[in-house]
PDB file of N, CA and C in Angstrom:
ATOM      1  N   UNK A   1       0.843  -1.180   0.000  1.00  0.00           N
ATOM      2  CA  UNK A   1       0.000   0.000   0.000  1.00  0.00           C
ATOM      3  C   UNK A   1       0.877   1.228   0.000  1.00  0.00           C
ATOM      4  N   UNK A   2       0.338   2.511  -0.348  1.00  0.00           N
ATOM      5  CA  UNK A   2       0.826   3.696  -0.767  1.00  0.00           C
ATOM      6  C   UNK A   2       0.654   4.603   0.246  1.00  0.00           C
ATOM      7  N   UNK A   3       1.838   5.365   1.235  1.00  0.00           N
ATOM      8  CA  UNK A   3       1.284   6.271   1.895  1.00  0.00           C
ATOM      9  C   UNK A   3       2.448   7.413   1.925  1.00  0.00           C
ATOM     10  N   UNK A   4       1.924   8.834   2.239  1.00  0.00           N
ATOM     11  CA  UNK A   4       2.718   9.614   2.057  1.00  0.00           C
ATOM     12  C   UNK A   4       3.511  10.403   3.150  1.00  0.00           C
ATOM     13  N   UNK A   5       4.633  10.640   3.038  1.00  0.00           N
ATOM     14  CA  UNK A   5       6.049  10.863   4.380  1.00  0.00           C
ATOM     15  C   UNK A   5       6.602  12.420   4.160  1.00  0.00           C
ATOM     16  N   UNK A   6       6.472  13.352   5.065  1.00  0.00           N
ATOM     17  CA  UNK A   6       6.910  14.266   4.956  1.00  0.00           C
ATOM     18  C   UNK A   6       7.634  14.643   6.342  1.00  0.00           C
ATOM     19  N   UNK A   7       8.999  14.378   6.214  1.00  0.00           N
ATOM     20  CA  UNK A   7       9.763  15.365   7.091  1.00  0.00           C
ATOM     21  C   UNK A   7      10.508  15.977   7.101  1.00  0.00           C
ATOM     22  N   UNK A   8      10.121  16.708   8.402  1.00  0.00           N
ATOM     23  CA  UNK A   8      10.794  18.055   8.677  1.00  0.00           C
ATOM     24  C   UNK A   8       9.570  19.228   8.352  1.00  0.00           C
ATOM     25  N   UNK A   9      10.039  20.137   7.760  1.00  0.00           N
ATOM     26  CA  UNK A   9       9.126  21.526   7.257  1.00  0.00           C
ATOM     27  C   UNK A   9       9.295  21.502   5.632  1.00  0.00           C
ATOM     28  N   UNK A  10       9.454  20.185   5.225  1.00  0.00           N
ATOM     29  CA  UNK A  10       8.633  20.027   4.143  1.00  0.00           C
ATOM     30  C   UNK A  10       7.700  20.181   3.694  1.00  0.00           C
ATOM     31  N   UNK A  11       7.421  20.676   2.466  1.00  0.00           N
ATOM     32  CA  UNK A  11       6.359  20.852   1.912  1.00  0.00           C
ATOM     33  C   UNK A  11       6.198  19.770   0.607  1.00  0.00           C
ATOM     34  N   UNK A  12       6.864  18.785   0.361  1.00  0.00           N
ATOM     35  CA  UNK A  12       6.963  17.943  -1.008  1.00  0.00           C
ATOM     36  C   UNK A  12       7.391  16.670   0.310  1.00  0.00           C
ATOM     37  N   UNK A  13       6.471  15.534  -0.279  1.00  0.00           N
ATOM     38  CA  UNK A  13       7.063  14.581   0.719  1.00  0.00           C
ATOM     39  C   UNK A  13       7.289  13.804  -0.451  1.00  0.00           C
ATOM     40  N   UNK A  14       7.366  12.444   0.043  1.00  0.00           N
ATOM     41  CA  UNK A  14       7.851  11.085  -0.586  1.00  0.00           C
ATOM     42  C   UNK A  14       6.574   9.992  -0.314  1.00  0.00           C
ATOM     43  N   UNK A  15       6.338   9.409  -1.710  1.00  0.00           N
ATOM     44  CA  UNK A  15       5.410   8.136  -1.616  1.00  0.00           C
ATOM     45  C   UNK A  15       6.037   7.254  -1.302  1.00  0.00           C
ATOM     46  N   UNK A  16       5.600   6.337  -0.642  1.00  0.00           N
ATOM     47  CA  UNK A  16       6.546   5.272   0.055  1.00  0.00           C
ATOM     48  C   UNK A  16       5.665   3.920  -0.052  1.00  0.00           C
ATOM     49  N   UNK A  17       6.177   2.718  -0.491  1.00  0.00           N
ATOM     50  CA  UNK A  17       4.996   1.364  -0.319  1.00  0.00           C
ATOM     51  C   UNK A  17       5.800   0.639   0.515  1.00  0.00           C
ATOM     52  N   UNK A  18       4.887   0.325   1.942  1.00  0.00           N
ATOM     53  CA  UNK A  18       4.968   0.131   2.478  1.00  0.00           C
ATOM     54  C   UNK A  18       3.519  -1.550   2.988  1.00  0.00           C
ATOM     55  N   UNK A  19       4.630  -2.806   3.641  1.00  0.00           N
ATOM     56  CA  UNK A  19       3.303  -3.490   3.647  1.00  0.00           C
ATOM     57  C   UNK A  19       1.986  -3.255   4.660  1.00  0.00           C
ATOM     58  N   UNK A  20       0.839  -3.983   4.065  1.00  0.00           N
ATOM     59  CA  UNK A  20       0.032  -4.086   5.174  1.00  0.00           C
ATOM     60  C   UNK A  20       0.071  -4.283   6.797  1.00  0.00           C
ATOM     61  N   UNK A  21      -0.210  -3.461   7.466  1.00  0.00           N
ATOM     62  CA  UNK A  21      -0.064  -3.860   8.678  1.00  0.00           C
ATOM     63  C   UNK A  21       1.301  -3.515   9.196  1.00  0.00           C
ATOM     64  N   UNK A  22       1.904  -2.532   8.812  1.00  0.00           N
ATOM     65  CA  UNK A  22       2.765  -1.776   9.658  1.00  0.00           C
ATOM     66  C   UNK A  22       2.447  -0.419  10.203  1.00  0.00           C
ATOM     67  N   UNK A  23       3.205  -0.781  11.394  1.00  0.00           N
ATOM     68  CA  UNK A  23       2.927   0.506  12.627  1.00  0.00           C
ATOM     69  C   UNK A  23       3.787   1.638  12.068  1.00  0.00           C
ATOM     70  N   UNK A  24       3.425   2.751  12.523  1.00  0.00           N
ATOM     71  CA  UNK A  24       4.381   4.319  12.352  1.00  0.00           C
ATOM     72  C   UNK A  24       5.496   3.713  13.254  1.00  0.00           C
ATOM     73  N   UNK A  25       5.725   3.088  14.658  1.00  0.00           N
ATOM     74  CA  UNK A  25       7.351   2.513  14.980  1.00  0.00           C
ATOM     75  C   UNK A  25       8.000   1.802  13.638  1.00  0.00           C
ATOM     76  N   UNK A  26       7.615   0.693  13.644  1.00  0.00           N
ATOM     77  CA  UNK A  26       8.018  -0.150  12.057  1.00  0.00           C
ATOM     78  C   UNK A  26       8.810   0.688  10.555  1.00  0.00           C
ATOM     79  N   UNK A  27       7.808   1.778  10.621  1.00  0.00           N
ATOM     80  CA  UNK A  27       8.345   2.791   9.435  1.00  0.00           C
ATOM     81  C   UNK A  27       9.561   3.371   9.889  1.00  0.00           C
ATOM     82  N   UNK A  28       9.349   4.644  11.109  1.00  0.00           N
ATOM     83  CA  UNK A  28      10.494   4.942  11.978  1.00  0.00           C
ATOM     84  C   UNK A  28      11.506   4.378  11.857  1.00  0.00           C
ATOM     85  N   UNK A  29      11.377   3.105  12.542  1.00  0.00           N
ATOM     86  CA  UNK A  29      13.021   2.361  11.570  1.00  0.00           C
ATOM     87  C   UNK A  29      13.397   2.061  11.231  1.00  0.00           C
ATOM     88  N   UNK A  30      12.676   1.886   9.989  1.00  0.00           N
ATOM     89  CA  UNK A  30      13.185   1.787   8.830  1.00  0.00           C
ATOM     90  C   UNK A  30      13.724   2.649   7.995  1.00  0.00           C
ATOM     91  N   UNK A  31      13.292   3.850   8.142  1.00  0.00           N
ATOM     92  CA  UNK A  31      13.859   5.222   8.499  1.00  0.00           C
ATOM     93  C   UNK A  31      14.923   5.453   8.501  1.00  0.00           C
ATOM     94  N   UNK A  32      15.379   4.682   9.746  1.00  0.00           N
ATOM     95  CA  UNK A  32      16.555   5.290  10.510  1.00  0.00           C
ATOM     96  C   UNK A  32      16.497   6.285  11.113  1.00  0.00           C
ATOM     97  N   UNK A  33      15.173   6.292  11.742  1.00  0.00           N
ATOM     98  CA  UNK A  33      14.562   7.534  12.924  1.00  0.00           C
ATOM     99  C   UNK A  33      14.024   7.141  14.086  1.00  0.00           C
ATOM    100  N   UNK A  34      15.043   7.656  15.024  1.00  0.00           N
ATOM    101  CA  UNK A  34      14.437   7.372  16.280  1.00  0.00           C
ATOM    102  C   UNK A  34      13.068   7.836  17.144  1.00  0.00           C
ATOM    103  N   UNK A  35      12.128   6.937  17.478  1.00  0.00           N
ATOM    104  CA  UNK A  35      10.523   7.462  17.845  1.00  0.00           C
ATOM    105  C   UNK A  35      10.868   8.202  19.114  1.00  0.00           C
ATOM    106  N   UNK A  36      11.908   8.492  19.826  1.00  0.00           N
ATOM    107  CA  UNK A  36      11.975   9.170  20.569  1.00  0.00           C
ATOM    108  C   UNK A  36      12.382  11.051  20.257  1.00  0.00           C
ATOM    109  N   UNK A  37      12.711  11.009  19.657  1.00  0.00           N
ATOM    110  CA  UNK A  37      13.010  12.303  18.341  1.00  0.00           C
ATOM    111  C   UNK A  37      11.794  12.957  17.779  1.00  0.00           C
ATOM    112  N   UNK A  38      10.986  12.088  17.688  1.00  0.00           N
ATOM    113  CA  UNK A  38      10.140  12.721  16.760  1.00  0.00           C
ATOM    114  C   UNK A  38       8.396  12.922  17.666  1.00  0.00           C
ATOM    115  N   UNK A  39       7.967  13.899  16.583  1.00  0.00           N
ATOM    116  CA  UNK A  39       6.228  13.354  16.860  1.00  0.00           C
ATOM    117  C   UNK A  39       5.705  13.608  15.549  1.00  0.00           C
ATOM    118  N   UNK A  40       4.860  12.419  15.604  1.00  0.00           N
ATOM    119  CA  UNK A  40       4.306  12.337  14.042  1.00  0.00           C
ATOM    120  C   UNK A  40       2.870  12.195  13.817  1.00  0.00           C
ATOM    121  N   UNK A  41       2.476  12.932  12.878  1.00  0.00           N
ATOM    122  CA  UNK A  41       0.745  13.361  12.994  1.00  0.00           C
ATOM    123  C   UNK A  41       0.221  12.619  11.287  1.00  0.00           C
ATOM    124  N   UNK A  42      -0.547  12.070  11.922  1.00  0.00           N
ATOM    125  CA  UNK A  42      -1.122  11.226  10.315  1.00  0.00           C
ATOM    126  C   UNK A  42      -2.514  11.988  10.120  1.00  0.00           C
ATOM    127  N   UNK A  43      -2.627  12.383   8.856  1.00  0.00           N
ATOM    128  CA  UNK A  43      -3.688  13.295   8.339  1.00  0.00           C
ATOM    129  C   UNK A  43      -3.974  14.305   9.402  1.00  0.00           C
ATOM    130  N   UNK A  44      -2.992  14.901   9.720  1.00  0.00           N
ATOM    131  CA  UNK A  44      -3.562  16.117  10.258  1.00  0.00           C
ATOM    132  C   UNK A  44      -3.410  16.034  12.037  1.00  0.00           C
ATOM    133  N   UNK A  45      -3.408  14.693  12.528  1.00  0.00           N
ATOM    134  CA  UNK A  45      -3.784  14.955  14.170  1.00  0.00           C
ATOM    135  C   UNK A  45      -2.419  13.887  14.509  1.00  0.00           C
ATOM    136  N   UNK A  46      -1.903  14.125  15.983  1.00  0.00           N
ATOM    137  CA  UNK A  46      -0.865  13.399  16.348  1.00  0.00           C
ATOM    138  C   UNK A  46      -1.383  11.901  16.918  1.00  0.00           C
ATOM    139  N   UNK A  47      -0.675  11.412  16.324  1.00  0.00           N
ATOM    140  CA  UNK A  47      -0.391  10.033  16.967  1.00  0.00           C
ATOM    141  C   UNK A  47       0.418   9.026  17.331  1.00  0.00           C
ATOM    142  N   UNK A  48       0.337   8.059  18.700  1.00  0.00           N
ATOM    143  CA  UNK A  48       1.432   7.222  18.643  1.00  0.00           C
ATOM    144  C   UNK A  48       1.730   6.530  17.540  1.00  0.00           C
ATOM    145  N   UNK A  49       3.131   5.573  18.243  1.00  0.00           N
ATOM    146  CA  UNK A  49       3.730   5.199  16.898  1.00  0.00           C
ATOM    147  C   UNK A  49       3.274   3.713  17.087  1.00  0.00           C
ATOM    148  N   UNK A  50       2.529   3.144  18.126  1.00  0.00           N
ATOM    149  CA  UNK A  50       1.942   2.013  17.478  1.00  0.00           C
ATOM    150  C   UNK A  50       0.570   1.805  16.605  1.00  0.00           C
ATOM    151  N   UNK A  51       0.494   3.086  15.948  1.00  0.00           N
ATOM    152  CA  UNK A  51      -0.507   2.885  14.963  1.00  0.00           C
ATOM    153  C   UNK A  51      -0.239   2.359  14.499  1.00  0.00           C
ATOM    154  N   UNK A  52      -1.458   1.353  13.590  1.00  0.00           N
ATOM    155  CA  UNK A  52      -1.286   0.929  11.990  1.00  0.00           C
ATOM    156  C   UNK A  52      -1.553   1.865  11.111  1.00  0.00           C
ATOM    157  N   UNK A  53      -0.803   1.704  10.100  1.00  0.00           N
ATOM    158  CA  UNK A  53      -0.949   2.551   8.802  1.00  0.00           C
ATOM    159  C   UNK A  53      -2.056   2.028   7.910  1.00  0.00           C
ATOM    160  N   UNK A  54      -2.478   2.940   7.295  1.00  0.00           N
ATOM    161  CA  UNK A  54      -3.576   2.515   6.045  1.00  0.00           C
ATOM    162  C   UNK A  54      -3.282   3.055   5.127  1.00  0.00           C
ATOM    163  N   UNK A  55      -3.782   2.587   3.967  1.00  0.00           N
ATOM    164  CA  UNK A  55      -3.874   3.364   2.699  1.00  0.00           C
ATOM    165  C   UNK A  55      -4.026   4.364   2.628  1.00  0.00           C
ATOM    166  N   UNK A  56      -3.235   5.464   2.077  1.00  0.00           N
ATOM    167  CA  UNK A  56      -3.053   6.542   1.491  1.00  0.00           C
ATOM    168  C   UNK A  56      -3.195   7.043   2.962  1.00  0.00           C
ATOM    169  N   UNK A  57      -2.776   6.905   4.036  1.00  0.00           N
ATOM    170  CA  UNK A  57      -2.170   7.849   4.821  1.00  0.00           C
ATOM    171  C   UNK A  57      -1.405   9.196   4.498  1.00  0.00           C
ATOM    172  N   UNK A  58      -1.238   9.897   4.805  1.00  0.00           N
ATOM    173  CA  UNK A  58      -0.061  11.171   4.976  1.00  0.00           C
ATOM    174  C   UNK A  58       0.537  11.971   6.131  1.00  0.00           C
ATOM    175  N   UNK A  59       1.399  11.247   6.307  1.00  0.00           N
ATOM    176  CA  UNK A  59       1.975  11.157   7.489  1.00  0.00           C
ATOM    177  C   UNK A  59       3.259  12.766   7.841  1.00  0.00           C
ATOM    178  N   UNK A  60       3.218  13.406   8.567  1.00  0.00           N
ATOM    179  CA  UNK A  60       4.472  14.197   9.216  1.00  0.00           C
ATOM    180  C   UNK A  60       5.428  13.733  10.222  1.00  0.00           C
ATOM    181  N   UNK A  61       6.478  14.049   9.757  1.00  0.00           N
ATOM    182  CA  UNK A  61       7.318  13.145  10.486  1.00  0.00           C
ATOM    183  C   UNK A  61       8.017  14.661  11.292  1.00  0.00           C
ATOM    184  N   UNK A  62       8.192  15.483  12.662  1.00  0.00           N
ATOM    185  CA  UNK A  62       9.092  16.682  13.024  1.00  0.00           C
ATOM    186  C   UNK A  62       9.681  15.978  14.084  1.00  0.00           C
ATOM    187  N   UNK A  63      11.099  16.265  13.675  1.00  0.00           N
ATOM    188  CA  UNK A  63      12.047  16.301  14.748  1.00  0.00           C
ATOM    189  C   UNK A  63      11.914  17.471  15.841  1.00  0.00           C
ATOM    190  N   UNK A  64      12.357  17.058  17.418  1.00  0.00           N
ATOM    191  CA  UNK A  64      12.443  18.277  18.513  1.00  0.00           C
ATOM    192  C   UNK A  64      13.726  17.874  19.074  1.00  0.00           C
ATOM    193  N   UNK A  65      14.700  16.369  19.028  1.00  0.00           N
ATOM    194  CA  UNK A  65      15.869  16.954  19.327  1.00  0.00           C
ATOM    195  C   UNK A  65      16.809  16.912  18.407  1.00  0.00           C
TER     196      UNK A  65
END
């Protein structure tokens, strides 16, 4: 499935396929981003990182340290 990754103060993110049934941790590190670093808001509102992802998500990824 297809969902979309923007970090930092991006304004252009990256499509990413990613499988069914992975959490925002799972993505994170795959990344190579630590969930302690970040907070990340999918369509608009924050959430932990043991969400599952869905289709066509659009995800923000901001660093605070």
């Amino acid at each position: 499935m297809r969902i979309k990754v923007l970090i930092g103060k991006e304004n252009s993110g990256k499509s990413l396929e990613v499988p069914k049934g992975q959490t925002i941790e799972s993505l994170l590190k795959k990344l190579h981003i630590n969930p302690q670093t970040v907070i990340v808001s999918r369509n608009g509102d924050i959430v932990p990182e043991q969400e599952t992802l869905e289709e066509k998500d659009s995800l923000r990824i901001i660093r605070f340290k």
